[in-house]
PDB file of N, CA and C in Angstrom:
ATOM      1  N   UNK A   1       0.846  -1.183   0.000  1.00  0.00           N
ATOM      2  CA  UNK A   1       0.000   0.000   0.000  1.00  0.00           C
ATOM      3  C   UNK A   1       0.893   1.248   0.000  1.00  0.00           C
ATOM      4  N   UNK A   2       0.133   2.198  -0.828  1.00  0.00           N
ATOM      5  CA  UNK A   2       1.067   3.714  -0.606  1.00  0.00           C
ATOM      6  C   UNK A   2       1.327   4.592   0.034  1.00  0.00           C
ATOM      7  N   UNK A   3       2.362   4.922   0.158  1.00  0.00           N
ATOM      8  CA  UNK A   3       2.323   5.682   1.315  1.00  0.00           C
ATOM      9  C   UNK A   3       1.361   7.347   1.010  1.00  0.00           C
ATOM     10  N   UNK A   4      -0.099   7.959   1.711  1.00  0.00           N
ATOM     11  CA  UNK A   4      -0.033   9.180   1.138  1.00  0.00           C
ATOM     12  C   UNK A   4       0.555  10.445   2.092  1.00  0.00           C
ATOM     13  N   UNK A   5       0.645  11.088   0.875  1.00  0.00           N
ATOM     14  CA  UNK A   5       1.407  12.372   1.220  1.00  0.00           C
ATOM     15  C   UNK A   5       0.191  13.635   0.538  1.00  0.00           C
ATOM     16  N   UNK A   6      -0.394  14.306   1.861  1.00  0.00           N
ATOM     17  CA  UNK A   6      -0.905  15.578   1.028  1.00  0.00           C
ATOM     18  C   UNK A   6       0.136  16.333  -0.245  1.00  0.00           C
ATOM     19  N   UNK A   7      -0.823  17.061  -1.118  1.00  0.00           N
ATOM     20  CA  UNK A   7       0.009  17.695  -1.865  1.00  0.00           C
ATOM     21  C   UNK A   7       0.158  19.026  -1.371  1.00  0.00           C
ATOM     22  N   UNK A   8      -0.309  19.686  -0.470  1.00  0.00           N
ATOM     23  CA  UNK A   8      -0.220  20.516   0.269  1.00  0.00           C
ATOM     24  C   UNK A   8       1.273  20.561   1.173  1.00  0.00           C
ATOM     25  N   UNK A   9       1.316  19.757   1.348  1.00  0.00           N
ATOM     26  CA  UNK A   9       2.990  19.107   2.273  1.00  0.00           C
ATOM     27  C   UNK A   9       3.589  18.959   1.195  1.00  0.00           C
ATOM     28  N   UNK A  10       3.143  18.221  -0.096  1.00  0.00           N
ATOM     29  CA  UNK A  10       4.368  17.785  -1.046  1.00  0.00           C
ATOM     30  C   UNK A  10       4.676  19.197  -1.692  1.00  0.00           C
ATOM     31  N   UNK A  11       3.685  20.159  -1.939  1.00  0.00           N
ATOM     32  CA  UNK A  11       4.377  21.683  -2.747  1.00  0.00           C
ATOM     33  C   UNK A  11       5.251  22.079  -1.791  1.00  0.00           C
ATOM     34  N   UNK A  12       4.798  21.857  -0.813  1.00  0.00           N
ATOM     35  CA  UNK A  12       5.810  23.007   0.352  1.00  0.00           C
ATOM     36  C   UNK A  12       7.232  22.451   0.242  1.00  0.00           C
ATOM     37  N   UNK A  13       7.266  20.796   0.085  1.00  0.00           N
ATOM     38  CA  UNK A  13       8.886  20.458   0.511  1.00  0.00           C
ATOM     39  C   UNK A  13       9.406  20.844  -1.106  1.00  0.00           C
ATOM     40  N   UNK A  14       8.893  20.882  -2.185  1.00  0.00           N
ATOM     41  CA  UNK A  14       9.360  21.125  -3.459  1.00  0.00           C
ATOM     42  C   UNK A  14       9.758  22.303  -3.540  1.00  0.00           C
ATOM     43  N   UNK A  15       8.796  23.285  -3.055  1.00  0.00           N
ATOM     44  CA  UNK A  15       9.182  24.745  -2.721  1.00  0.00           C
ATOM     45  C   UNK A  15      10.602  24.893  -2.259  1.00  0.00           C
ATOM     46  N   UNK A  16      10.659  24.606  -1.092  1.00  0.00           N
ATOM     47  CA  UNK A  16      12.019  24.737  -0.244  1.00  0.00           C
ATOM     48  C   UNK A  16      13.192  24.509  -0.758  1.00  0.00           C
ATOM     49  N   UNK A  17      12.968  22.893  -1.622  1.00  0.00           N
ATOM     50  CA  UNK A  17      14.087  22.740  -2.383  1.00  0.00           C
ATOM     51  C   UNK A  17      14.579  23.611  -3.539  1.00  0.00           C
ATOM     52  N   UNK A  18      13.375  24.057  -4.308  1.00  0.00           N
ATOM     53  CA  UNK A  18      13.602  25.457  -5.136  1.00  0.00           C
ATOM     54  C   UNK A  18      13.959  26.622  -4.794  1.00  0.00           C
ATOM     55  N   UNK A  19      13.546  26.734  -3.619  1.00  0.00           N
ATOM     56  CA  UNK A  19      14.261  28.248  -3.024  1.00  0.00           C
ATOM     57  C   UNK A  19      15.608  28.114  -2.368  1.00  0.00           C
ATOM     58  N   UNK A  20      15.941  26.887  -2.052  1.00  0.00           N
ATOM     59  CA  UNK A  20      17.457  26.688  -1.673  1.00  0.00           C
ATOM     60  C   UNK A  20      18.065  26.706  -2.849  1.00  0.00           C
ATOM     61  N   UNK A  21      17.597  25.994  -4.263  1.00  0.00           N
ATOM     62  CA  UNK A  21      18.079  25.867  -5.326  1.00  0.00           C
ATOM     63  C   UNK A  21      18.397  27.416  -6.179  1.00  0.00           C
ATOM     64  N   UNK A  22      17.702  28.222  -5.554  1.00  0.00           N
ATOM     65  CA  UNK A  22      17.911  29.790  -6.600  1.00  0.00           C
ATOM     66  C   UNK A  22      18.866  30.545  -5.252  1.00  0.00           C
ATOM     67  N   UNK A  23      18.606  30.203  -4.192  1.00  0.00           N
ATOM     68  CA  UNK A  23      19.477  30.860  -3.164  1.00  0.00           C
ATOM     69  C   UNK A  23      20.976  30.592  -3.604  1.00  0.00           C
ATOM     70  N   UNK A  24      21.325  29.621  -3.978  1.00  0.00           N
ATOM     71  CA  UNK A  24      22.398  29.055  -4.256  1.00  0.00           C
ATOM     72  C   UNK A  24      23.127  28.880  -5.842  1.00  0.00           C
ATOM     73  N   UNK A  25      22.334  29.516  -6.706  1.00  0.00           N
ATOM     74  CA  UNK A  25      22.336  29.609  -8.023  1.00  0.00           C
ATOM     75  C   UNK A  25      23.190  30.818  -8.384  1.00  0.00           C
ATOM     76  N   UNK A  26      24.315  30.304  -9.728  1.00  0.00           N
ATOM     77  CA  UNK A  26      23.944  28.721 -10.300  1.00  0.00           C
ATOM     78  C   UNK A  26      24.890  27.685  -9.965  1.00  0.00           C
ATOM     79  N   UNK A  27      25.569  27.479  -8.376  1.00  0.00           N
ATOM     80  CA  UNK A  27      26.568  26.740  -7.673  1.00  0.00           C
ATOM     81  C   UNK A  27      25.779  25.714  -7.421  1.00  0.00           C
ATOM     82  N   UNK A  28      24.381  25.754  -6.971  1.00  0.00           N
ATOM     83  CA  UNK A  28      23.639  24.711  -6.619  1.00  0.00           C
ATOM     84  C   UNK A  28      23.029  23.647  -7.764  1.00  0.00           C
ATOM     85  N   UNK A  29      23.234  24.446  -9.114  1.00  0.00           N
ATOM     86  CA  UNK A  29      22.668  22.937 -10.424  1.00  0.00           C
ATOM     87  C   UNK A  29      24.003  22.309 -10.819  1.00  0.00           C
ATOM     88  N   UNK A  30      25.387  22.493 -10.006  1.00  0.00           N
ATOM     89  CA  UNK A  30      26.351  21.570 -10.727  1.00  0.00           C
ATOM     90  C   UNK A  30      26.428  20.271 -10.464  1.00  0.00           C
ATOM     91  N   UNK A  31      26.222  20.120  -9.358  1.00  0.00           N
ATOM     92  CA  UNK A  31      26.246  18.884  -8.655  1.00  0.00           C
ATOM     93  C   UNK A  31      25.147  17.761  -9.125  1.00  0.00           C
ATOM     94  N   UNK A  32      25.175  17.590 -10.730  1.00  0.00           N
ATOM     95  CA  UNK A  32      23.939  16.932 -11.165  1.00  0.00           C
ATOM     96  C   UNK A  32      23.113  15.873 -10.786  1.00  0.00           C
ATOM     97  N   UNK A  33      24.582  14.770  -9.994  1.00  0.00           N
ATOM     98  CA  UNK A  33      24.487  13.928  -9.031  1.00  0.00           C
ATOM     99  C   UNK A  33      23.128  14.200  -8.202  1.00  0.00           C
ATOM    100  N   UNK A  34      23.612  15.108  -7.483  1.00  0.00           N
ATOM    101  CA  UNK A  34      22.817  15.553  -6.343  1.00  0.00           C
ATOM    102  C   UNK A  34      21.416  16.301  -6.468  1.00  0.00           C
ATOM    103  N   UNK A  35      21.130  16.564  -7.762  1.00  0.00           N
ATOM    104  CA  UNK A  35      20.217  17.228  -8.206  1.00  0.00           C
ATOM    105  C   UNK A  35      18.965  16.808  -8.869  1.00  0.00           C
ATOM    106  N   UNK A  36      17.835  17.440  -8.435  1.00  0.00           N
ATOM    107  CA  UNK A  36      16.707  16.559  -8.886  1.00  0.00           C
ATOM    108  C   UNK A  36      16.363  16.299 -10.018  1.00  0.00           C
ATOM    109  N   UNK A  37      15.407  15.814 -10.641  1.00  0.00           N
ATOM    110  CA  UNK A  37      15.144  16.078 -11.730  1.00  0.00           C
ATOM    111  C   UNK A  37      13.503  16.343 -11.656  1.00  0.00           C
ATOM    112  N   UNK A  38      13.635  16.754 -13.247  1.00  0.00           N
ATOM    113  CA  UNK A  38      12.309  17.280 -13.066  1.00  0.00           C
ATOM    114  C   UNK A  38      11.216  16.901 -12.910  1.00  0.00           C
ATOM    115  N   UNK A  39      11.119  15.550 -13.200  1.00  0.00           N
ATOM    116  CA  UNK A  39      10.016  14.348 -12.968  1.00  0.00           C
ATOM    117  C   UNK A  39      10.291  14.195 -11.298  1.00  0.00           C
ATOM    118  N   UNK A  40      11.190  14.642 -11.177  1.00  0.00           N
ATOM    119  CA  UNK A  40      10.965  14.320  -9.602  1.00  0.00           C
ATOM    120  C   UNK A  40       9.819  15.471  -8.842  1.00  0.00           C
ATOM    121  N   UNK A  41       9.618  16.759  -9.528  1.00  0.00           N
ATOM    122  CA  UNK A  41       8.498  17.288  -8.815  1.00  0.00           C
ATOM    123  C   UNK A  41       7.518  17.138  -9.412  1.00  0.00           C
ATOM    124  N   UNK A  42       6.363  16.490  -7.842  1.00  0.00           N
ATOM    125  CA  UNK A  42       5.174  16.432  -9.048  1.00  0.00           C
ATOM    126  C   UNK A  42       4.012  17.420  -8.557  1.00  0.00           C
ATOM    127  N   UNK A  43       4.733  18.616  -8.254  1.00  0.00           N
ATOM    128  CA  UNK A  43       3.702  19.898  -8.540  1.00  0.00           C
ATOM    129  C   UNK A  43       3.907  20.748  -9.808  1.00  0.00           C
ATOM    130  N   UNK A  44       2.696  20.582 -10.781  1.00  0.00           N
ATOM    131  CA  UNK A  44       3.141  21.416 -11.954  1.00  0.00           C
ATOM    132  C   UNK A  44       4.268  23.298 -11.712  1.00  0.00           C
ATOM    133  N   UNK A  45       3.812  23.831 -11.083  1.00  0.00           N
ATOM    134  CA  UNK A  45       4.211  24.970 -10.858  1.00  0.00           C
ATOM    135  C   UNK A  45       5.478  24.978 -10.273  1.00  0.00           C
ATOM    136  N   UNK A  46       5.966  23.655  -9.362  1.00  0.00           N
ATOM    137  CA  UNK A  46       7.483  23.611  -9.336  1.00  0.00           C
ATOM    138  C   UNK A  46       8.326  23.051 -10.373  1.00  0.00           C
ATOM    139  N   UNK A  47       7.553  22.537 -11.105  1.00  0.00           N
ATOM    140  CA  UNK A  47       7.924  21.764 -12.284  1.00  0.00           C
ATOM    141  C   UNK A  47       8.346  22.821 -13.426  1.00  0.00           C
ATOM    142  N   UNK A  48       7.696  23.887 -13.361  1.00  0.00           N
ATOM    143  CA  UNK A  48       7.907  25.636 -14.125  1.00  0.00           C
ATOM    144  C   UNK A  48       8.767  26.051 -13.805  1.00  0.00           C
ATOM    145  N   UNK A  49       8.866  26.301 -12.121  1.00  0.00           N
ATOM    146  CA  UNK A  49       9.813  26.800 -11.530  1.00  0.00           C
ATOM    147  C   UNK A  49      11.559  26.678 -12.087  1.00  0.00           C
ATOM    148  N   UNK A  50      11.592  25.061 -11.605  1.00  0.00           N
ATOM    149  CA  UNK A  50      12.542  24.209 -11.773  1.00  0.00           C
ATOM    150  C   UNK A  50      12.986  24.404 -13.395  1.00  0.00           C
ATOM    151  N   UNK A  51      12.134  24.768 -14.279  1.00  0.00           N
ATOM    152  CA  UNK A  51      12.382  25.000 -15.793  1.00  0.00           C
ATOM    153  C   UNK A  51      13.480  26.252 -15.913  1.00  0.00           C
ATOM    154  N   UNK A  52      12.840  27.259 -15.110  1.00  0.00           N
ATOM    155  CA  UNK A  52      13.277  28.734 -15.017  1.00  0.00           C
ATOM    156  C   UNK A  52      14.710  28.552 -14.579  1.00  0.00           C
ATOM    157  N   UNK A  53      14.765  27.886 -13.308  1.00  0.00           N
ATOM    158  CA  UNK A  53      15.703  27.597 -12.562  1.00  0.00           C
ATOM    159  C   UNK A  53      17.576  27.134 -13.688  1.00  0.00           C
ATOM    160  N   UNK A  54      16.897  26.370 -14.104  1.00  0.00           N
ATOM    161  CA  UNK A  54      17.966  25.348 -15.378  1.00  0.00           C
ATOM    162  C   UNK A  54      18.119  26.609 -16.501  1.00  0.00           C
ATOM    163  N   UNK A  55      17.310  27.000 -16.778  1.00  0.00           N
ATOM    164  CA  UNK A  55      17.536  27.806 -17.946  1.00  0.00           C
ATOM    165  C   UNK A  55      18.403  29.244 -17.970  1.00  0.00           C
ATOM    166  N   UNK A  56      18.365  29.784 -16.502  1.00  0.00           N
ATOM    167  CA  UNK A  56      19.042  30.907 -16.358  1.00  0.00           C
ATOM    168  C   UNK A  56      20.380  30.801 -15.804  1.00  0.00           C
ATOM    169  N   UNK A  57      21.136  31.641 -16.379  1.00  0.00           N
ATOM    170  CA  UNK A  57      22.806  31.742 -16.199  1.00  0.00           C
ATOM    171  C   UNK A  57      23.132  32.372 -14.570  1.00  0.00           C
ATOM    172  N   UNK A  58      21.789  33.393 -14.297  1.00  0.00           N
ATOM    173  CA  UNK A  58      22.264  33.948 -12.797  1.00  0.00           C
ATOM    174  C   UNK A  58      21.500  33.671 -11.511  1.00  0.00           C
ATOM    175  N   UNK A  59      21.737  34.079 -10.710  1.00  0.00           N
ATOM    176  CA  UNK A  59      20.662  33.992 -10.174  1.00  0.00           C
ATOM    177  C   UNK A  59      19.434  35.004  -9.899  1.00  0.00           C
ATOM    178  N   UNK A  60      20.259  35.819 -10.092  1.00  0.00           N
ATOM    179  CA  UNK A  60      19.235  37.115 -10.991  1.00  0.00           C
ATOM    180  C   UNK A  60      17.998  36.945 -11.908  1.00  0.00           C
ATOM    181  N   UNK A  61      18.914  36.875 -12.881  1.00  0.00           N
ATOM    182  CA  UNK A  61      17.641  35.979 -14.046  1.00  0.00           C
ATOM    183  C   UNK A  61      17.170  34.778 -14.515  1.00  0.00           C
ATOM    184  N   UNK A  62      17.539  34.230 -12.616  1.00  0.00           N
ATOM    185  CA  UNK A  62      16.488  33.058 -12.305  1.00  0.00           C
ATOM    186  C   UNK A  62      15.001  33.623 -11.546  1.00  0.00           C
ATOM    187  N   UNK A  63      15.502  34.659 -10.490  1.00  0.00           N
ATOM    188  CA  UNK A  63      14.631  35.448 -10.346  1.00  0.00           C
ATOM    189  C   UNK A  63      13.523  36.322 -11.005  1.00  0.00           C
ATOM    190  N   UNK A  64      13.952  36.897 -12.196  1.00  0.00           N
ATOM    191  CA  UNK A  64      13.218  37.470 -12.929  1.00  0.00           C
ATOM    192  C   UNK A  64      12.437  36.286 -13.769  1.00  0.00           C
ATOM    193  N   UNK A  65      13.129  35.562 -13.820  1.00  0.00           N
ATOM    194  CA  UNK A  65      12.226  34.604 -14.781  1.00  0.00           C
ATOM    195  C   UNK A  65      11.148  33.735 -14.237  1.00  0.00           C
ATOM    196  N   UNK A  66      11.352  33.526 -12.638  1.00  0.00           N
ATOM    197  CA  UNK A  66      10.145  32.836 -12.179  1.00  0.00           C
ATOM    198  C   UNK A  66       9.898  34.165 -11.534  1.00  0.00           C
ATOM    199  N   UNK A  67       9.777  35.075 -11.386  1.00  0.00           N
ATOM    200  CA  UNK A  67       8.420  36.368 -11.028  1.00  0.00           C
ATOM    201  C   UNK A  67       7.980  36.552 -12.570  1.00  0.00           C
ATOM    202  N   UNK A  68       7.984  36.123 -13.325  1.00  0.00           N
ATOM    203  CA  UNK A  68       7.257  36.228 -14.461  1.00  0.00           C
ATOM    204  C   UNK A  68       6.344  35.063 -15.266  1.00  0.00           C
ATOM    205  N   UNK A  69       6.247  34.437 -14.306  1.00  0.00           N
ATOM    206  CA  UNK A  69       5.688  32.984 -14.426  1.00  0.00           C
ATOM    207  C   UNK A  69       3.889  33.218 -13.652  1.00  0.00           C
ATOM    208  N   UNK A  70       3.129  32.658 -14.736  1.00  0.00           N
ATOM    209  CA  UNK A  70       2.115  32.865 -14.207  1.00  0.00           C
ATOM    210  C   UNK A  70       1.432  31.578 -13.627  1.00  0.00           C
ATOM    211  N   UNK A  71       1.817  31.411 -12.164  1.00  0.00           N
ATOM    212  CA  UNK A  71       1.466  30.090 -11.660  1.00  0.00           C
ATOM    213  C   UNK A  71       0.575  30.002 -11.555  1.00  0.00           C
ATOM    214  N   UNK A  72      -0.268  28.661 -10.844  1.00  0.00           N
ATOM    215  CA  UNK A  72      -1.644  28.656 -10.335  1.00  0.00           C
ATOM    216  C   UNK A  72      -1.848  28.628  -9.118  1.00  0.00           C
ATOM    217  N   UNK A  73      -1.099  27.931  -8.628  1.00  0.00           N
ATOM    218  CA  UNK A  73      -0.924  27.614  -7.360  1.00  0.00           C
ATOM    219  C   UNK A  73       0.231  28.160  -6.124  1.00  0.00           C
ATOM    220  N   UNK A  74       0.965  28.843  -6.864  1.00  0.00           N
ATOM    221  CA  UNK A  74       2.312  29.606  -6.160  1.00  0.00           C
ATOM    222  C   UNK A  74       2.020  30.967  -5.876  1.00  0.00           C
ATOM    223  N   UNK A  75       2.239  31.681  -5.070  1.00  0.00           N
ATOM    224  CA  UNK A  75       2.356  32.824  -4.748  1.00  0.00           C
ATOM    225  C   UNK A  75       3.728  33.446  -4.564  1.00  0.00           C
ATOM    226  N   UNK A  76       3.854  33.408  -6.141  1.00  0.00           N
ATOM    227  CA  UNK A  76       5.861  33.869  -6.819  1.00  0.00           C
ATOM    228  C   UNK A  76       6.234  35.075  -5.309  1.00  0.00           C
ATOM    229  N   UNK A  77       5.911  36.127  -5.332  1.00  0.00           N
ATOM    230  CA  UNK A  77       6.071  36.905  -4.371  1.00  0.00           C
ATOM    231  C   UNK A  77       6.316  36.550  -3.183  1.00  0.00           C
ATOM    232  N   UNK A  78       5.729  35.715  -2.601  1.00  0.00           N
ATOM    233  CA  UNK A  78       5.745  35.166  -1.104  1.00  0.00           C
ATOM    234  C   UNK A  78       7.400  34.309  -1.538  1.00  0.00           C
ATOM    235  N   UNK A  79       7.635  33.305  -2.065  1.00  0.00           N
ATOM    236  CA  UNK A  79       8.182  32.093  -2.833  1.00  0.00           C
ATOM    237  C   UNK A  79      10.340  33.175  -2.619  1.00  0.00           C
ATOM    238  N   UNK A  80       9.732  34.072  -3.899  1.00  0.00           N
ATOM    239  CA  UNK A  80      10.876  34.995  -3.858  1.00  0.00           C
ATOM    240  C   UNK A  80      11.274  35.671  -2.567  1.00  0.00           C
ATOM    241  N   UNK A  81      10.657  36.187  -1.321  1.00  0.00           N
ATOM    242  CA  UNK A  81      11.300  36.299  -0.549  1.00  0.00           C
ATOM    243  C   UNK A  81      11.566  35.510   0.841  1.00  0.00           C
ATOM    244  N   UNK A  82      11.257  34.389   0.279  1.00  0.00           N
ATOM    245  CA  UNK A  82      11.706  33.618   0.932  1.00  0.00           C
ATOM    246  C   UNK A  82      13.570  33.393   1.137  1.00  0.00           C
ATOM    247  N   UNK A  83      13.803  32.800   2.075  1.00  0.00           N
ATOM    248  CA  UNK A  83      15.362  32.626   2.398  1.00  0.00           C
ATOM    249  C   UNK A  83      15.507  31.319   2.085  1.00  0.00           C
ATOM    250  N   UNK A  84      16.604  30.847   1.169  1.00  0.00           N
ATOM    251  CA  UNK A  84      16.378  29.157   1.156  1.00  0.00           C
ATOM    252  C   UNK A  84      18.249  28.739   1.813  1.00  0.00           C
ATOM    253  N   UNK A  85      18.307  29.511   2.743  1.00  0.00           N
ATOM    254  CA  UNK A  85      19.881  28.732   3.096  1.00  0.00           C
ATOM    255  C   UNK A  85      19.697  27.845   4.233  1.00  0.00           C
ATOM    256  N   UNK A  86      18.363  27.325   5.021  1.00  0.00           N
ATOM    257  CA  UNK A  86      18.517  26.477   5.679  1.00  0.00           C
ATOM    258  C   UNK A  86      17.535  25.476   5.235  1.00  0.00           C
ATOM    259  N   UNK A  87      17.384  25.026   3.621  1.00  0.00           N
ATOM    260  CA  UNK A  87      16.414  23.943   3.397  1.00  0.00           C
ATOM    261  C   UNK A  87      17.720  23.478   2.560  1.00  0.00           C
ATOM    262  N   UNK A  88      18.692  23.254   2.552  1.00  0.00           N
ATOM    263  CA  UNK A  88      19.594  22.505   1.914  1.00  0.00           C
ATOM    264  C   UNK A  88      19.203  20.916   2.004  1.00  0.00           C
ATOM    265  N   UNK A  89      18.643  20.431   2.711  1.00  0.00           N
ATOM    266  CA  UNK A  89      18.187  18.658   2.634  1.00  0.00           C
ATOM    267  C   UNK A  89      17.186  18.288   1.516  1.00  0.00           C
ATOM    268  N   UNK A  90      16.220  19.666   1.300  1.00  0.00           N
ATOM    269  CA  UNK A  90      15.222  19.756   0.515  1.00  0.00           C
ATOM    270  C   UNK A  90      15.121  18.931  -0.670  1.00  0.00           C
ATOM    271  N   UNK A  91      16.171  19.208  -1.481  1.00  0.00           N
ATOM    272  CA  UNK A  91      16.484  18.850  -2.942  1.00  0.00           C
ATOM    273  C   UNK A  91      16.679  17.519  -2.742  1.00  0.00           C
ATOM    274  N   UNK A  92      17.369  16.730  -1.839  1.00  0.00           N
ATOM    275  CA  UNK A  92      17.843  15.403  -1.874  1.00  0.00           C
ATOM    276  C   UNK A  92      16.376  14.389  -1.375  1.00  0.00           C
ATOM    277  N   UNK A  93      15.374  15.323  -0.872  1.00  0.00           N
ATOM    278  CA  UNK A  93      14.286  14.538  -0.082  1.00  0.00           C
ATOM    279  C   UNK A  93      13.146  14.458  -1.562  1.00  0.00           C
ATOM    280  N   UNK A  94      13.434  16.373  -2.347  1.00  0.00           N
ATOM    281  CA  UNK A  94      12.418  16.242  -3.517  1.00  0.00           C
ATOM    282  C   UNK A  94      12.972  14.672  -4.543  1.00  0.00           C
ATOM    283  N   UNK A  95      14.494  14.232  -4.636  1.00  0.00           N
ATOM    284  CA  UNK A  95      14.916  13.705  -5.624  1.00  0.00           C
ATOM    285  C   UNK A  95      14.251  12.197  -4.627  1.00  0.00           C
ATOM    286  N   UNK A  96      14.462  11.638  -3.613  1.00  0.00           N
ATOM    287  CA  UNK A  96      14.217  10.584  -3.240  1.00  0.00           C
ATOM    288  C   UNK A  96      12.663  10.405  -3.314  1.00  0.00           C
ATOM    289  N   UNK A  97      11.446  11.096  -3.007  1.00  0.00           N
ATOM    290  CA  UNK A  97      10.607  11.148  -2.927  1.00  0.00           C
ATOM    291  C   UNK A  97       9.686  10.800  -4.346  1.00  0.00           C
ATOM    292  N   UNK A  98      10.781  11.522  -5.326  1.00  0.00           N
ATOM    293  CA  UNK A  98      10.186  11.389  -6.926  1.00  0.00           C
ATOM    294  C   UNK A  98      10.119  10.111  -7.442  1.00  0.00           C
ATOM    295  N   UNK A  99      11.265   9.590  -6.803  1.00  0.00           N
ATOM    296  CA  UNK A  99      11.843   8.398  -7.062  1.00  0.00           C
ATOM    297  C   UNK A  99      10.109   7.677  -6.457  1.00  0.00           C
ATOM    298  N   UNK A 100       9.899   7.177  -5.329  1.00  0.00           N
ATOM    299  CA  UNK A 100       9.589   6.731  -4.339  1.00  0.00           C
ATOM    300  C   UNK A 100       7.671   6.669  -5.258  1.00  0.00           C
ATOM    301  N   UNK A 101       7.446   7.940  -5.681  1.00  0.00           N
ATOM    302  CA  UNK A 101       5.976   8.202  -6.628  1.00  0.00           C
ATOM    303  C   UNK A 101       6.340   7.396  -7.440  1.00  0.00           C
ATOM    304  N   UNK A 102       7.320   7.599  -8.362  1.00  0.00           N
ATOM    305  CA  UNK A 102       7.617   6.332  -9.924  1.00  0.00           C
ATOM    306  C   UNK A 102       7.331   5.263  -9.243  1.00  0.00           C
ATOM    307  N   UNK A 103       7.992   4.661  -7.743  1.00  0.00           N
ATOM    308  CA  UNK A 103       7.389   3.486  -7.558  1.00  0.00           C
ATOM    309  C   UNK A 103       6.255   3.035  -7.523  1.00  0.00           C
ATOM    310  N   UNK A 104       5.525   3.917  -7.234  1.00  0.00           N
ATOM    311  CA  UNK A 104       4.082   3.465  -6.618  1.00  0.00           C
ATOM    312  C   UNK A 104       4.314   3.594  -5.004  1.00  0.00           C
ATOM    313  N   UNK A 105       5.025   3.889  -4.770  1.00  0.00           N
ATOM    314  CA  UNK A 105       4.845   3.591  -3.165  1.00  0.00           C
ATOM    315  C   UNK A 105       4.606   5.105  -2.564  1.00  0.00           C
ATOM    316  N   UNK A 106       4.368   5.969  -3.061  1.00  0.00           N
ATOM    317  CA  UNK A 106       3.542   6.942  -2.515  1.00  0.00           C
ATOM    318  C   UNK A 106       2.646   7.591  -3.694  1.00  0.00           C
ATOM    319  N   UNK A 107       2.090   8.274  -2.967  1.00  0.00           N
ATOM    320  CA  UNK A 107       0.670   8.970  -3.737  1.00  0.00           C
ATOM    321  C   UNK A 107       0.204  10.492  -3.023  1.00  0.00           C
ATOM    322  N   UNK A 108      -0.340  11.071  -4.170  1.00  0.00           N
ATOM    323  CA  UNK A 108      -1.111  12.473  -3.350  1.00  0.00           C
ATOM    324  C   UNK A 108      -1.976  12.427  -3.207  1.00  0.00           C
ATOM    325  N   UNK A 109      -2.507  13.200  -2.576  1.00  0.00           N
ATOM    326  CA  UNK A 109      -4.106  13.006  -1.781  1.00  0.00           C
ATOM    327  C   UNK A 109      -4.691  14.938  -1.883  1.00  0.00           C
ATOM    328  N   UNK A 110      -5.365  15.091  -2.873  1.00  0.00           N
ATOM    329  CA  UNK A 110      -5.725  16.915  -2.479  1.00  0.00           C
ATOM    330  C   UNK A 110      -6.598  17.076  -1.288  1.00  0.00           C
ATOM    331  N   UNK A 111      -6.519  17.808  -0.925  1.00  0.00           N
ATOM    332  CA  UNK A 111      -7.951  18.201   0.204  1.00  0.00           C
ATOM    333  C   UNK A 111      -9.211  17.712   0.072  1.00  0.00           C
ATOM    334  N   UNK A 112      -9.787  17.416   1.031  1.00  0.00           N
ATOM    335  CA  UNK A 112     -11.163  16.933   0.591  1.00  0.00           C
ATOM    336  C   UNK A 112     -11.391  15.881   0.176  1.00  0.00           C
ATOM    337  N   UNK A 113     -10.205  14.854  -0.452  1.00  0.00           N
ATOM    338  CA  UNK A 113     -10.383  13.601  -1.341  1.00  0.00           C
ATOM    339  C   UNK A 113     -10.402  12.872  -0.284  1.00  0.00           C
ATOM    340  N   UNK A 114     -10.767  11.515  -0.410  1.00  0.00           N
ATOM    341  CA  UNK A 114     -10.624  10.078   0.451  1.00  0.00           C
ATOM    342  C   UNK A 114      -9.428   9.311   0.135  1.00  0.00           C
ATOM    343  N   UNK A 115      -9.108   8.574   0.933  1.00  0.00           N
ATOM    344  CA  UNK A 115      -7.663   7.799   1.222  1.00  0.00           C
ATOM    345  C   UNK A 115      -8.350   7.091   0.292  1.00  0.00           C
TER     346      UNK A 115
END
């Protein structure tokens, strides 16, 4: 049986790992090893994020490029001033976790739905 995980909990830990990931940009996408991939988030809007993230040379215009993202579910503003230098575990929990959905052995659950 799967393990569930609200997606409410699962944006937030994806979040963190993205905001450690632009805090640290672009020192934090070398380590490819260590780095998620994009199937590993399975919130569309971090999945954008994470696009922005790869595509920009600074961290500047990693910034500008996800405040110009019209999410659905993110509140870019809140997101951007956020501090991401103490979610450094983030990224390694988004990459294990992604893993862990491909298995089947976890699942999301939105609000309101039944187990």
């Amino acid at each position: 049986m799967a393990v569930v995980i609200k997606k409410l909990d699962q944006q937030r830990h994806e979040l963190k790992a993205l905001r450690y990931l632009l805090e640290y940009h672009p020192r934090s996408l070398q380590d490819r090893e260590a780095l998620p991939e994009r199937d590993d988030f399975q919130i569309a809007d971090c999945r954008r994020i994470y696009d922005a993230l790869l595509a920009a040379a600074s961290q500047h215009e990693a910034a500008e490029a996800i405040e110009a993202l019209d999410l659905e579910e993110t509140e870019v503003e809140s997101f951007l001033r956020l501090g991401g230098q103490f979610y450094h575990a983030y990224p390694g929990l988004v990459k294990e976790r992604g893993q862990e959905f491909r298995d089947g052995n976890m699942q999301l659950i939105n609000p309101g739905e039944d187990m």
